[in-house]
C-alpha atoms as a PDB file:
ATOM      1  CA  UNK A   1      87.605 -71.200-133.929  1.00  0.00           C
ATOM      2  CA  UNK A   2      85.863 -72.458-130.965  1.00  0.00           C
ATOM      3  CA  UNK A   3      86.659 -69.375-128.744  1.00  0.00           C
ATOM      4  CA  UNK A   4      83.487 -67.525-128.263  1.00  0.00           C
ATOM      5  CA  UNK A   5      84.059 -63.693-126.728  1.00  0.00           C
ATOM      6  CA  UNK A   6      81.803 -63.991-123.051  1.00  0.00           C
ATOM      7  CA  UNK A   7      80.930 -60.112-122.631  1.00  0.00           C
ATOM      8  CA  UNK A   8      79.718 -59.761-119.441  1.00  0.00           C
ATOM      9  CA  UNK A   9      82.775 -57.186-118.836  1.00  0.00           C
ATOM     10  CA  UNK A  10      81.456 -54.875-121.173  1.00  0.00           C
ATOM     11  CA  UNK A  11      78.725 -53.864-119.152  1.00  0.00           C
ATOM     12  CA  UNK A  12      79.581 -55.322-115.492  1.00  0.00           C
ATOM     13  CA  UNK A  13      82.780 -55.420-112.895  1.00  0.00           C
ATOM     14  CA  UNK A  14      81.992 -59.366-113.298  1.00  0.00           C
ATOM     15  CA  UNK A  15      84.275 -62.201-112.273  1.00  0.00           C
ATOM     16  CA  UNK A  16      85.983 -62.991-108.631  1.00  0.00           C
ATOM     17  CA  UNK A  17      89.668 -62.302-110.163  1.00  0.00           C
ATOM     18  CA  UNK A  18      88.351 -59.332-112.478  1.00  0.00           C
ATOM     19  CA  UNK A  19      90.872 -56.397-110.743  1.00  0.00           C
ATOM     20  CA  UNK A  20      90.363 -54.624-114.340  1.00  0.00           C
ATOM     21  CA  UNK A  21      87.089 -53.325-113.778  1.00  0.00           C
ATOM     22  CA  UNK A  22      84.251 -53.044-116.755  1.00  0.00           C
ATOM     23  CA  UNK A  23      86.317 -52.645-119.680  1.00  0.00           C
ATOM     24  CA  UNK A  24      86.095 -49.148-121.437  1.00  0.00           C
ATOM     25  CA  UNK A  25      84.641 -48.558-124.984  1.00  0.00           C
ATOM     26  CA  UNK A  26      88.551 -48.229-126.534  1.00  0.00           C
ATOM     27  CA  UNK A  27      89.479 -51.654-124.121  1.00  0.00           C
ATOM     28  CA  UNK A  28      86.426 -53.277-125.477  1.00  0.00           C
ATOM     29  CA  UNK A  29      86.994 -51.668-129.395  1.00  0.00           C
ATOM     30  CA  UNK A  30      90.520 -53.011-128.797  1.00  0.00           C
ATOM     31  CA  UNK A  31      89.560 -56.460-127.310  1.00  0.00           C
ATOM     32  CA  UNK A  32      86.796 -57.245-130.114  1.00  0.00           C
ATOM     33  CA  UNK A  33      89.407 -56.320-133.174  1.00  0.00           C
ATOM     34  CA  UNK A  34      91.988 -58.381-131.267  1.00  0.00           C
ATOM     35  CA  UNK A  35      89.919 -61.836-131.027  1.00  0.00           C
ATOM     36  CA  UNK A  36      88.210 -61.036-134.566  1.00  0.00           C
ATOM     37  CA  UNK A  37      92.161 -61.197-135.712  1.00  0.00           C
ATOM     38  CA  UNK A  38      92.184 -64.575-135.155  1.00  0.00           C
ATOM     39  CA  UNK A  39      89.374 -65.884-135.892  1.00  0.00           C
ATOM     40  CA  UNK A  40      86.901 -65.654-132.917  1.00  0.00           C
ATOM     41  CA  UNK A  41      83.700 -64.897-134.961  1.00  0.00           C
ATOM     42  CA  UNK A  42      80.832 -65.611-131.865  1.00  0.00           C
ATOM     43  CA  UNK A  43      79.835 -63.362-129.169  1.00  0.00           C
ATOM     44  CA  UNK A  44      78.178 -63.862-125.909  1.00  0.00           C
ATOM     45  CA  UNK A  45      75.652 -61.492-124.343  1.00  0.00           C
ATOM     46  CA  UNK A  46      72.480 -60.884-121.854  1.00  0.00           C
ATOM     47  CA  UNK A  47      70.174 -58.066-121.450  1.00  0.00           C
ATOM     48  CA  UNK A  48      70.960 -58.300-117.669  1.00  0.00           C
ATOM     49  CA  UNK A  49      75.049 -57.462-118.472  1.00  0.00           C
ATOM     50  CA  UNK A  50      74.829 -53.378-118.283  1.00  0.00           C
ATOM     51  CA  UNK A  51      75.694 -51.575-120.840  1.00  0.00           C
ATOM     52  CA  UNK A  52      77.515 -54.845-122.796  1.00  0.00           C
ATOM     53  CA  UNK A  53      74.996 -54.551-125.672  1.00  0.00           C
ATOM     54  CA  UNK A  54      74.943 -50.694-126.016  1.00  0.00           C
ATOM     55  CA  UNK A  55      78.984 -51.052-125.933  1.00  0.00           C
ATOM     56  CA  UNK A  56      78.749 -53.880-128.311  1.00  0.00           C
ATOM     57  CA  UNK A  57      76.788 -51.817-130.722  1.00  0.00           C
ATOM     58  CA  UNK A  58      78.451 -48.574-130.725  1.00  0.00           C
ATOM     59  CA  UNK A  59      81.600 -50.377-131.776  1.00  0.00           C
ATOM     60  CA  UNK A  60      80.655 -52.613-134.155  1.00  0.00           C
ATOM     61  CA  UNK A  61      79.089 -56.178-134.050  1.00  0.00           C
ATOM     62  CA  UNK A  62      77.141 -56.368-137.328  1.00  0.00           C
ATOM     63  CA  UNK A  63      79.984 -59.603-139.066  1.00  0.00           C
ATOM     64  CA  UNK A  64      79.340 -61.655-135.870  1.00  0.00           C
ATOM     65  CA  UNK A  65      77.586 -64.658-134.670  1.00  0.00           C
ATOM     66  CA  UNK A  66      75.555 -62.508-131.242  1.00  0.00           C
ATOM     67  CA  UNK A  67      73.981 -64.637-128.785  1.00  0.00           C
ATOM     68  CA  UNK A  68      72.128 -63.072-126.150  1.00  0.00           C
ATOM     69  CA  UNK A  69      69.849 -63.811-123.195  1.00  0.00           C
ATOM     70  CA  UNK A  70      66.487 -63.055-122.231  1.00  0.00           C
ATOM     71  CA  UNK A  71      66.316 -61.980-118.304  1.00  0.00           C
ATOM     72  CA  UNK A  72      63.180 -63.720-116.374  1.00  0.00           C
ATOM     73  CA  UNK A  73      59.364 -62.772-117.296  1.00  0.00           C
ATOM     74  CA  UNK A  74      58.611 -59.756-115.216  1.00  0.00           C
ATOM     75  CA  UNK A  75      55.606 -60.961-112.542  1.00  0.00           C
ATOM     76  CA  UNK A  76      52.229 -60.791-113.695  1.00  0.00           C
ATOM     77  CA  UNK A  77      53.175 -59.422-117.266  1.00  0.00           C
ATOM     78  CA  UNK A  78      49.677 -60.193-118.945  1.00  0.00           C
ATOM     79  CA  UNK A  79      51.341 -60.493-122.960  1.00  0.00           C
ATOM     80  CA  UNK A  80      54.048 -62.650-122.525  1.00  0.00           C
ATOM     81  CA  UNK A  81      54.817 -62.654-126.753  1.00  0.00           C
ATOM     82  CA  UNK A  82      54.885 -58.805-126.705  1.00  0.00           C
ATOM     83  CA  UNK A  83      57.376 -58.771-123.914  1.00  0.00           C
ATOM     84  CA  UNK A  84      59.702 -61.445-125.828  1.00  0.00           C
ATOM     85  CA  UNK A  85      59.351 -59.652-129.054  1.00  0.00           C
ATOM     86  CA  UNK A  86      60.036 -55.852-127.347  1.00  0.00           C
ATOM     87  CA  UNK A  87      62.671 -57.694-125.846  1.00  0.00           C
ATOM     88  CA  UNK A  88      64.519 -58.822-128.622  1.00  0.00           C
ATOM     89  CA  UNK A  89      63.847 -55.550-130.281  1.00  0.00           C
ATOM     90  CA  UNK A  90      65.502 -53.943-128.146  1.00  0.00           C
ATOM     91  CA  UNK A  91      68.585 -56.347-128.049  1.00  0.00           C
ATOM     92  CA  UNK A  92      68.980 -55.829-131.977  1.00  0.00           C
ATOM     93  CA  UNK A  93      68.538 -52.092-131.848  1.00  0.00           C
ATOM     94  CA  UNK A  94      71.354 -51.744-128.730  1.00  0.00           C
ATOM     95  CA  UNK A  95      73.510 -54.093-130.628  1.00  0.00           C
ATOM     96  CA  UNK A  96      72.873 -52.884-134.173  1.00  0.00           C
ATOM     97  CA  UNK A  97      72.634 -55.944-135.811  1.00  0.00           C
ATOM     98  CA  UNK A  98      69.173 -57.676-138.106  1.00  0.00           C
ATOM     99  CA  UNK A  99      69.495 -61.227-136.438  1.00  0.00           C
ATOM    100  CA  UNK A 100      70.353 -62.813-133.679  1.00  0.00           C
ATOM    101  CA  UNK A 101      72.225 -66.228-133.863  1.00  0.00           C
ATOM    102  CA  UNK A 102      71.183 -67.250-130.733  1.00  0.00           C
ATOM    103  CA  UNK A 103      68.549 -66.156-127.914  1.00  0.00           C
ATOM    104  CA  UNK A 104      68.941 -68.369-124.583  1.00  0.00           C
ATOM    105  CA  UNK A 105      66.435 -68.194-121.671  1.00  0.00           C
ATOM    106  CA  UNK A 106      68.004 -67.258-118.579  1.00  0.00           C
ATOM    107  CA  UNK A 107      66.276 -68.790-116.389  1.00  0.00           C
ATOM    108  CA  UNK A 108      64.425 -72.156-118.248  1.00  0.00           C
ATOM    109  CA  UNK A 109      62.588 -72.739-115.117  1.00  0.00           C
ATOM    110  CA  UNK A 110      60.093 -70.519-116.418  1.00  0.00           C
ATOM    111  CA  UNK A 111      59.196 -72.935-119.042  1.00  0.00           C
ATOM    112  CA  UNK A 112      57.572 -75.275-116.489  1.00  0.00           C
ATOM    113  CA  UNK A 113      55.032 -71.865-114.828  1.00  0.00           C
ATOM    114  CA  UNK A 114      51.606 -70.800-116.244  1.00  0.00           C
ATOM    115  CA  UNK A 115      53.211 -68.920-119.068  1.00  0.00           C
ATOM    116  CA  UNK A 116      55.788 -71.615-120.424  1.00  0.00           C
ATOM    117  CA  UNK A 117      54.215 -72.123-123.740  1.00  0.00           C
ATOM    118  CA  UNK A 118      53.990 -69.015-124.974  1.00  0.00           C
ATOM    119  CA  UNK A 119      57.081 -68.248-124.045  1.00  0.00           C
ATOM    120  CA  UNK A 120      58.112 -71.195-125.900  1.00  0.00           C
ATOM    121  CA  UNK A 121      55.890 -70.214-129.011  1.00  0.00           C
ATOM    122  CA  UNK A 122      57.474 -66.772-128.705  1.00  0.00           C
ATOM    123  CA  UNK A 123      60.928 -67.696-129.509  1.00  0.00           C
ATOM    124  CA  UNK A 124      59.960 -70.400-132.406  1.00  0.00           C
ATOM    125  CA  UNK A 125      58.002 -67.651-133.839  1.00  0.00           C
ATOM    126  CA  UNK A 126      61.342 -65.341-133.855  1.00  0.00           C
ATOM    127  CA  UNK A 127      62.676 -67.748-135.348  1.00  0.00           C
ATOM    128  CA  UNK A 128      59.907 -67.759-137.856  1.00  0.00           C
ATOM    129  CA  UNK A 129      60.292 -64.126-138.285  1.00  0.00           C
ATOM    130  CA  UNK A 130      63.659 -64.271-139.686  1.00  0.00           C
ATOM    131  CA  UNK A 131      64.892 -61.992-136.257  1.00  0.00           C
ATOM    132  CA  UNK A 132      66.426 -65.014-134.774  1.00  0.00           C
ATOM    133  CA  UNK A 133      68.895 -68.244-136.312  1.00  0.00           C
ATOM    134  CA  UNK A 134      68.374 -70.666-132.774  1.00  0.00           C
ATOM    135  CA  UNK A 135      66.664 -70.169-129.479  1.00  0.00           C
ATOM    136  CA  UNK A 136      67.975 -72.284-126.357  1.00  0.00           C
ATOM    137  CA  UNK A 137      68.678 -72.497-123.322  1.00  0.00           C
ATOM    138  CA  UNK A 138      71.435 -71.416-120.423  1.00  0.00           C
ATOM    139  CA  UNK A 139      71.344 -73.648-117.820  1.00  0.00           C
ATOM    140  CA  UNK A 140      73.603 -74.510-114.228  1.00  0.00           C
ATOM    141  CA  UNK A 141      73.536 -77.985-114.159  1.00  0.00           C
ATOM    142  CA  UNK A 142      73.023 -81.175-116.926  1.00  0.00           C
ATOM    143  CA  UNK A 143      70.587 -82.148-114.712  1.00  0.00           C
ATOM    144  CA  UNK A 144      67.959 -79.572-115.861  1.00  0.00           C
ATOM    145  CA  UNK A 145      68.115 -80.659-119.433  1.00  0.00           C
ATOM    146  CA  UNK A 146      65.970 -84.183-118.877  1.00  0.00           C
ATOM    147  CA  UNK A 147      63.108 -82.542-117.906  1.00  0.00           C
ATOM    148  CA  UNK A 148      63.116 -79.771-120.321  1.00  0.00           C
ATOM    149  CA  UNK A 149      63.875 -81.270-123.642  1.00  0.00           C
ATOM    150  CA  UNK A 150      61.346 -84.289-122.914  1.00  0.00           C
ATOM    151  CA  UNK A 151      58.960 -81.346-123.854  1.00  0.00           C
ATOM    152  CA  UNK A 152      60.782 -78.804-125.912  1.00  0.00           C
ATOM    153  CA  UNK A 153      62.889 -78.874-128.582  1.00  0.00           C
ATOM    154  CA  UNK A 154      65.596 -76.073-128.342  1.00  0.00           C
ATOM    155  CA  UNK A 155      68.734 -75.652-130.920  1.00  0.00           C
ATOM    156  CA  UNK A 156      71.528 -74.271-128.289  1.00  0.00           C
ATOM    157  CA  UNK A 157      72.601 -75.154-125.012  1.00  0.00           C
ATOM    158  CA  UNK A 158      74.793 -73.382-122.884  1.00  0.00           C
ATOM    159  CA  UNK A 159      76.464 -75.447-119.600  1.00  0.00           C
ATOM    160  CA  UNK A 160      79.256 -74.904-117.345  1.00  0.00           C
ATOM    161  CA  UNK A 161      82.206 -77.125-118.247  1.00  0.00           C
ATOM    162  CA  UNK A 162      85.362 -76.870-116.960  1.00  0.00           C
ATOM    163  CA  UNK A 163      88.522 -78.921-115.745  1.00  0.00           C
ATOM    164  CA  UNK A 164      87.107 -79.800-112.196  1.00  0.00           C
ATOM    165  CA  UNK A 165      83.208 -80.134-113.446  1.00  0.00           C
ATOM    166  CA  UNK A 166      82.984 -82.766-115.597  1.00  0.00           C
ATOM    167  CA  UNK A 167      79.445 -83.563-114.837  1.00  0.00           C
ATOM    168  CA  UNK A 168      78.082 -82.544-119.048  1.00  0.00           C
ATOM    169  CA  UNK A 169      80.961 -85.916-120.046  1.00  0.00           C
ATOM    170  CA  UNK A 170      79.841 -87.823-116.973  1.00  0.00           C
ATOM    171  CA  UNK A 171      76.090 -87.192-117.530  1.00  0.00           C
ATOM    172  CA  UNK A 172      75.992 -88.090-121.084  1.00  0.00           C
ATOM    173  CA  UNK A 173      74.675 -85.018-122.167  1.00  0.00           C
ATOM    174  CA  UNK A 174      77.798 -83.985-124.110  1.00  0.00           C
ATOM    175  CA  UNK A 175      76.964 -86.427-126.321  1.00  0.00           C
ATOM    176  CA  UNK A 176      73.079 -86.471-126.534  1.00  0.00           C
ATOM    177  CA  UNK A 177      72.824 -82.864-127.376  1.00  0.00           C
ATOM    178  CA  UNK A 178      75.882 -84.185-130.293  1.00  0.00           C
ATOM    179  CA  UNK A 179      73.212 -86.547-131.994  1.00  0.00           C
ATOM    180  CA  UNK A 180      70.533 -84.527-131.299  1.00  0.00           C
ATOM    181  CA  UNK A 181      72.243 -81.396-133.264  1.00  0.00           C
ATOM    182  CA  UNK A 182      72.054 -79.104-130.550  1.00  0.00           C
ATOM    183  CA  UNK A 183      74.638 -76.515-130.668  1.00  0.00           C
ATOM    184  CA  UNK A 184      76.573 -76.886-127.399  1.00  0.00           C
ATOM    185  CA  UNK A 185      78.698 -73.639-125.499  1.00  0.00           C
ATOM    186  CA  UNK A 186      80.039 -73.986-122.767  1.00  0.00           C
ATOM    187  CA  UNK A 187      81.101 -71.739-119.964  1.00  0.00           C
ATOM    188  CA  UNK A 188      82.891 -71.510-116.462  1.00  0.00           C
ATOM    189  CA  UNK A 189      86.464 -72.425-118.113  1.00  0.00           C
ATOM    190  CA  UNK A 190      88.455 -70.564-115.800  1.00  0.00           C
ATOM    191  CA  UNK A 191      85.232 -70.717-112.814  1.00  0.00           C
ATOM    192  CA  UNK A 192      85.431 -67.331-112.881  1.00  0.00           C
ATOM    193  CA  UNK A 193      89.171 -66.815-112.923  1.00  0.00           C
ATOM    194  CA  UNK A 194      89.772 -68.810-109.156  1.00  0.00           C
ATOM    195  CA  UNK A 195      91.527 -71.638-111.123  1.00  0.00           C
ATOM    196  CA  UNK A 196      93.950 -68.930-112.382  1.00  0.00           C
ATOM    197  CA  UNK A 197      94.628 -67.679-109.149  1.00  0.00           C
ATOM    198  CA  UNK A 198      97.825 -68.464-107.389  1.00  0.00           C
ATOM    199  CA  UNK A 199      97.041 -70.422-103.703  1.00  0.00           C
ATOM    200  CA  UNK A 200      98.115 -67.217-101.815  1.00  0.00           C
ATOM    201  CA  UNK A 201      95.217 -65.310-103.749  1.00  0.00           C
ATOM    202  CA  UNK A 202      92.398 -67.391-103.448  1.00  0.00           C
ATOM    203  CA  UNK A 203      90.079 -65.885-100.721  1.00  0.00           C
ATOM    204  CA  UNK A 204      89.405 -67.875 -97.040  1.00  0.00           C
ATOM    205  CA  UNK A 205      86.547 -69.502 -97.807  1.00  0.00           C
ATOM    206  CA  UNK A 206      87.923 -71.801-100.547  1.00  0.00           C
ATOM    207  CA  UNK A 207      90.237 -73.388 -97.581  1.00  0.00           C
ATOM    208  CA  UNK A 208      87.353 -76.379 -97.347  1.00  0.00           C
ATOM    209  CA  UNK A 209      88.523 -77.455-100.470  1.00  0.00           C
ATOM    210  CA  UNK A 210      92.409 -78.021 -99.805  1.00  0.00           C
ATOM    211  CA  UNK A 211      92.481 -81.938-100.074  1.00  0.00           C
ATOM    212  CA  UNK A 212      91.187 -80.894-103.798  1.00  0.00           C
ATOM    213  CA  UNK A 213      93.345 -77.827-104.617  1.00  0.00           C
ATOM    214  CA  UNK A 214      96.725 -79.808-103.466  1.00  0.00           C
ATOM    215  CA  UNK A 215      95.625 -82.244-106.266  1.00  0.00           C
ATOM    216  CA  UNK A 216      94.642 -79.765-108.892  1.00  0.00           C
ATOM    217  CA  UNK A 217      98.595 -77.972-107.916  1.00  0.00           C
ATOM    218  CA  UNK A 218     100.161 -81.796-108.112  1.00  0.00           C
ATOM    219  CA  UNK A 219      98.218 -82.563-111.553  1.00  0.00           C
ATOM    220  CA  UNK A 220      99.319 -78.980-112.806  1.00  0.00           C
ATOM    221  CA  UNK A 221     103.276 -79.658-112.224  1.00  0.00           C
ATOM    222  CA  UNK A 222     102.891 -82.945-113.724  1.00  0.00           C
ATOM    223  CA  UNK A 223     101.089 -81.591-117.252  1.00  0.00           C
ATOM    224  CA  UNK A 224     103.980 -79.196-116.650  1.00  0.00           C
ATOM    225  CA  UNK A 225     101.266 -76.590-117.710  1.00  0.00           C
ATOM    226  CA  UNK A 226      99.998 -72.801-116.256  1.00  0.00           C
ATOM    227  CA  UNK A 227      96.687 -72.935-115.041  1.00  0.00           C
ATOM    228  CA  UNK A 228      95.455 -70.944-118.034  1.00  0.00           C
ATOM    229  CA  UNK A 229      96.503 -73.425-120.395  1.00  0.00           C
ATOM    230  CA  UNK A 230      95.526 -76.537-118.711  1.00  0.00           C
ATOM    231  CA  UNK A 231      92.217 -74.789-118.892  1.00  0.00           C
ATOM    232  CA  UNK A 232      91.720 -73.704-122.254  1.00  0.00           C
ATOM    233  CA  UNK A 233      93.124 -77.208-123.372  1.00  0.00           C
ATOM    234  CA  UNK A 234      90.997 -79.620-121.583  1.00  0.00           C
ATOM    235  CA  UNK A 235      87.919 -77.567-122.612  1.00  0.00           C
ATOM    236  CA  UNK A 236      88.854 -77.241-126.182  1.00  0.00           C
ATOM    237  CA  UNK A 237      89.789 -80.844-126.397  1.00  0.00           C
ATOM    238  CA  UNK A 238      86.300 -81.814-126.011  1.00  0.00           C
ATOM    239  CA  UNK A 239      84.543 -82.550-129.389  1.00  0.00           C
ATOM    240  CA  UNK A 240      81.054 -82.309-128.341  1.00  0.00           C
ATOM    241  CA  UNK A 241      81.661 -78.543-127.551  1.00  0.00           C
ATOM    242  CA  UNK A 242      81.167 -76.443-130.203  1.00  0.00           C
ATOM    243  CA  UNK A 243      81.915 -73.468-128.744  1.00  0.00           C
ATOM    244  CA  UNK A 244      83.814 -71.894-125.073  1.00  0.00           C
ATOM    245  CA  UNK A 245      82.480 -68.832-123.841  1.00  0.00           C
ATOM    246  CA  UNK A 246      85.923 -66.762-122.828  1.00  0.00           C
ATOM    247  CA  UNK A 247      85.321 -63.942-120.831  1.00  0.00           C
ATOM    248  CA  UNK A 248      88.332 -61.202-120.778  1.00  0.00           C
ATOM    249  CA  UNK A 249      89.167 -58.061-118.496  1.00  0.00           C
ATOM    250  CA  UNK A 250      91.325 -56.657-121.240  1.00  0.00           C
ATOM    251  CA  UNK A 251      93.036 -56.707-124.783  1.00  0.00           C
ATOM    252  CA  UNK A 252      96.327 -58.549-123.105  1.00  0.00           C
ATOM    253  CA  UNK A 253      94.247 -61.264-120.865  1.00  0.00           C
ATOM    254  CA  UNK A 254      92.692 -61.862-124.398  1.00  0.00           C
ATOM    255  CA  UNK A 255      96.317 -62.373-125.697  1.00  0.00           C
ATOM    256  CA  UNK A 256      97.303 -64.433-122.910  1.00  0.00           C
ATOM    257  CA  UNK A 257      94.174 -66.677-123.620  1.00  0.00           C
ATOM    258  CA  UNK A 258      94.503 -67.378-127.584  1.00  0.00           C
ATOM    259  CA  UNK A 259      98.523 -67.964-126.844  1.00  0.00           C
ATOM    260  CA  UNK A 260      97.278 -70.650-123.934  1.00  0.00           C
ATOM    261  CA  UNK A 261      95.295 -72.103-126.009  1.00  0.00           C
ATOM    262  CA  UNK A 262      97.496 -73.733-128.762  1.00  0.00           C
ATOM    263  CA  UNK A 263      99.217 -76.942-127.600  1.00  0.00           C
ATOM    264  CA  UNK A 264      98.593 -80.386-127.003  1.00  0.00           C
ATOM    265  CA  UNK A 265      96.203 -80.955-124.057  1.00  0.00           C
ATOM    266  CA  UNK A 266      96.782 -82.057-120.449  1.00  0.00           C
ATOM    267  CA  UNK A 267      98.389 -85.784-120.542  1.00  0.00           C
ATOM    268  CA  UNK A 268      97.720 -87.484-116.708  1.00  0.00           C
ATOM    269  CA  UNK A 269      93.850 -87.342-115.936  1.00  0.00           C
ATOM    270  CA  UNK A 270      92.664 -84.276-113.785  1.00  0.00           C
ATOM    271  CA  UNK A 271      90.994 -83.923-110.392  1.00  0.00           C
ATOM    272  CA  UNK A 272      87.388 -83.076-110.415  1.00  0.00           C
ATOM    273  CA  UNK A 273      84.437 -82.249-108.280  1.00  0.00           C
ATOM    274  CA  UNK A 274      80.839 -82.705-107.864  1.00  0.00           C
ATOM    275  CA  UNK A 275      80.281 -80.417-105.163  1.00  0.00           C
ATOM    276  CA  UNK A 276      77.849 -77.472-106.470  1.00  0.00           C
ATOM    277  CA  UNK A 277      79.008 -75.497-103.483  1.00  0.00           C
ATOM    278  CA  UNK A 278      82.672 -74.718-105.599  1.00  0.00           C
ATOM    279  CA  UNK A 279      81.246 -75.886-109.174  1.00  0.00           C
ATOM    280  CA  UNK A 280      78.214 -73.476-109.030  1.00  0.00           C
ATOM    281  CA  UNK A 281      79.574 -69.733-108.166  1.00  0.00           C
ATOM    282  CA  UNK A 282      75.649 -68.616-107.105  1.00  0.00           C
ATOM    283  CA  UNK A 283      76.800 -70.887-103.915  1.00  0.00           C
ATOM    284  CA  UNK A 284      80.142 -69.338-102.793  1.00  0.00           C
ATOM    285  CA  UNK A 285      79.721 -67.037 -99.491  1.00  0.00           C
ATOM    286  CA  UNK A 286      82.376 -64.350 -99.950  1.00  0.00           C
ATOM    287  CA  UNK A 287      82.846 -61.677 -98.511  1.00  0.00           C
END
C-alpha cells in the first residue's frame, strides 16, 4: 500500500481546511485500526507535532513502519550526539516501539553549520545501534537535494509532490533518488486540503491565482473526477514514489481517501505551478 498515515493531527489543529480539530485518542484509535484494515502499514511523525507521538503510543504503534523527525539543534548545544540520541530516546519511549524505520532531519540546512557532521555521524551511528532502519531527510524543494547528497548519503527523502507541483518529475530527482535506492515519500497531496476546497471556500488571498484555479476546475470536469480523487490518483500513479504521506481529520475523511484512491488516474494532462508562493504553504499570508 503506498498510503502512509501523516499524523500531524494527532497532536496539532494542522491543515488550512482542518474544521475537525486535533483528533481525540478514540478518533485517532479509530483512524489507525481503520487504515491498518487495509493495508496502510507506515506512519508519519515529528517531535514538533504535540502530543502525536504520546497519542501514537498509548494506542498502539508497535506492527508499524514509524518515521519521525528530529526538530532543529537547539543553539549552542555543546554535545550534539547526546542530544540526537536523547532525542530519539525519547521518540521510542513516547511511541512505544524498539526501532524506528525512519528518522528525517527537519531542517537539513543544519547539515551545512559548524555541527553538520556530527549530526550526520549521529544518525549513521543509530543506525549502527540497531535503534534506527534509515535516516533522511525532509525537505521543501528538489532543489535542496544537489547540494546535500553531493556530501551525504541519506536512505529516505521526503518532498512535496502534488498535482500542481510537479517540480520532483521536472527536476529529475524522482528518478535519481529511484537508482540511487533512496526511499522516496512524498507529501502536500491535497496542499493542505485547499485543492479540496470548493472555489467559494478558498480564503481571499488565493484570488492571485484565478487564471490557474479556472484551469485546475476545467481539467477537473474533463477527468470527470472530485478533487480528492484526481489527487490521490496522480500522486499514486507515480512509480518513483514509494510512499504518500495522507494526513486525515477523522476516521470518515480516512474513508473518503482509500475509496478516492482506487481508479484509473486522471486522462488529459493537469495544470501546474512553479510559484513557491502557492506550492510552499510557509509562504501563504492568511489571515
Amino acid at each position: 500500500m503506498k498510503i502512509a498515515l501523516g499524523t500531524a493531527q494527532f497532536g496539532l489543529n494542522y491543515g488550512i481546511a482542518n474544521m475537525q480539530g486535533q483528533l481525540t485518542r478514540d478518533e485517532g484509535e479509530r483512524v489507525i485500526a481503520l487504515a491498518r484494515s487495509h493495508g496502510v502499514n507506515t506512519l508519519d511523525t515529528a517531535i514538533a507535532y504535540g502530543e502525536s507521538e504520546c497519542l501514537l503510543g498509548g494506542i498502539g504503534v508497535d506492527e508499524w513502519k514509524v518515521v519521525t523527525k528530529l526538530p532543529a539543534i537547539p543553539g549552542g548545544y555543546p554535545d550534539v550526539a547526546a542530544w540526537v540520541h536523547s532525542e530519539v530516546q525519547g521518540s521510542l519511549r513516547r511511541l512505544g516501539i524498539g526501532r524506528l524505520h525512519g528518522l528525517l532531519l527537519h531542517r537539513p540546512s543544519q547539515l551545512f553549520e559548524q555541527h553538520g557532521p556530527q549530526l550526520f555521524a549521529s544518525m549513521q551511528q543509530l543506525v549502527a545501534d540497531g535503534l534506527v532502519q534509515k535516516v533522511g531527510i525532509s525537505i521543501y524543494d528538489p532543489a535542496e537535494l544537489g547540494p546535500i547528497l553531493e556530501r551525504w548519503h541519506f536512505d529516505l527523502v521526503q518532498a512535496p509532490f502534488n498535482v500542481l507541483d510537479r517540480r520532483l518529475l521536472q527536476s529529475g530527482w524522482a528518478s535519481r533518488l529511484k537508482d540511487r535506492g533512496v526511499e522516496l515519500h512524498t507529501r502536500s497531496t491535497f496542499l493542505q486540503g485547499l485543492l479540496l476546497m470548493p472555489p467559494a471556500s478558498r480564503p481571499v488571498w488565493f484570488r492571485q491565482w484565478e487564471a490557474l484555479w479556472s484551469l485546475w476546475d476545467r481539467w477537473l470536469n474533463e477527468c470527470g473526477l472530485s478533487p480528492v480523487q484526481a489527487c490521490l490518483r496522480t500522486a499514486l500513479a507515480v512509480p518513483e514514489i514509494d510512499h504518500i504521506v495522507l494526513g486525515v481529520d477523522s476516521e470518515d475523511h480516512l474513508r473518503e481517501i482509500l475509496e478516492a484512491a482506487n481508479g484509473a488516474p486522471p486522462g488529459p494532462a493537469a495544470p501546474h505551478t512553479d510559484d513557491l508562493n502557492l506550492l510552499n504553504p510557509a509562504n501563504w499570508t492568511l489571515p
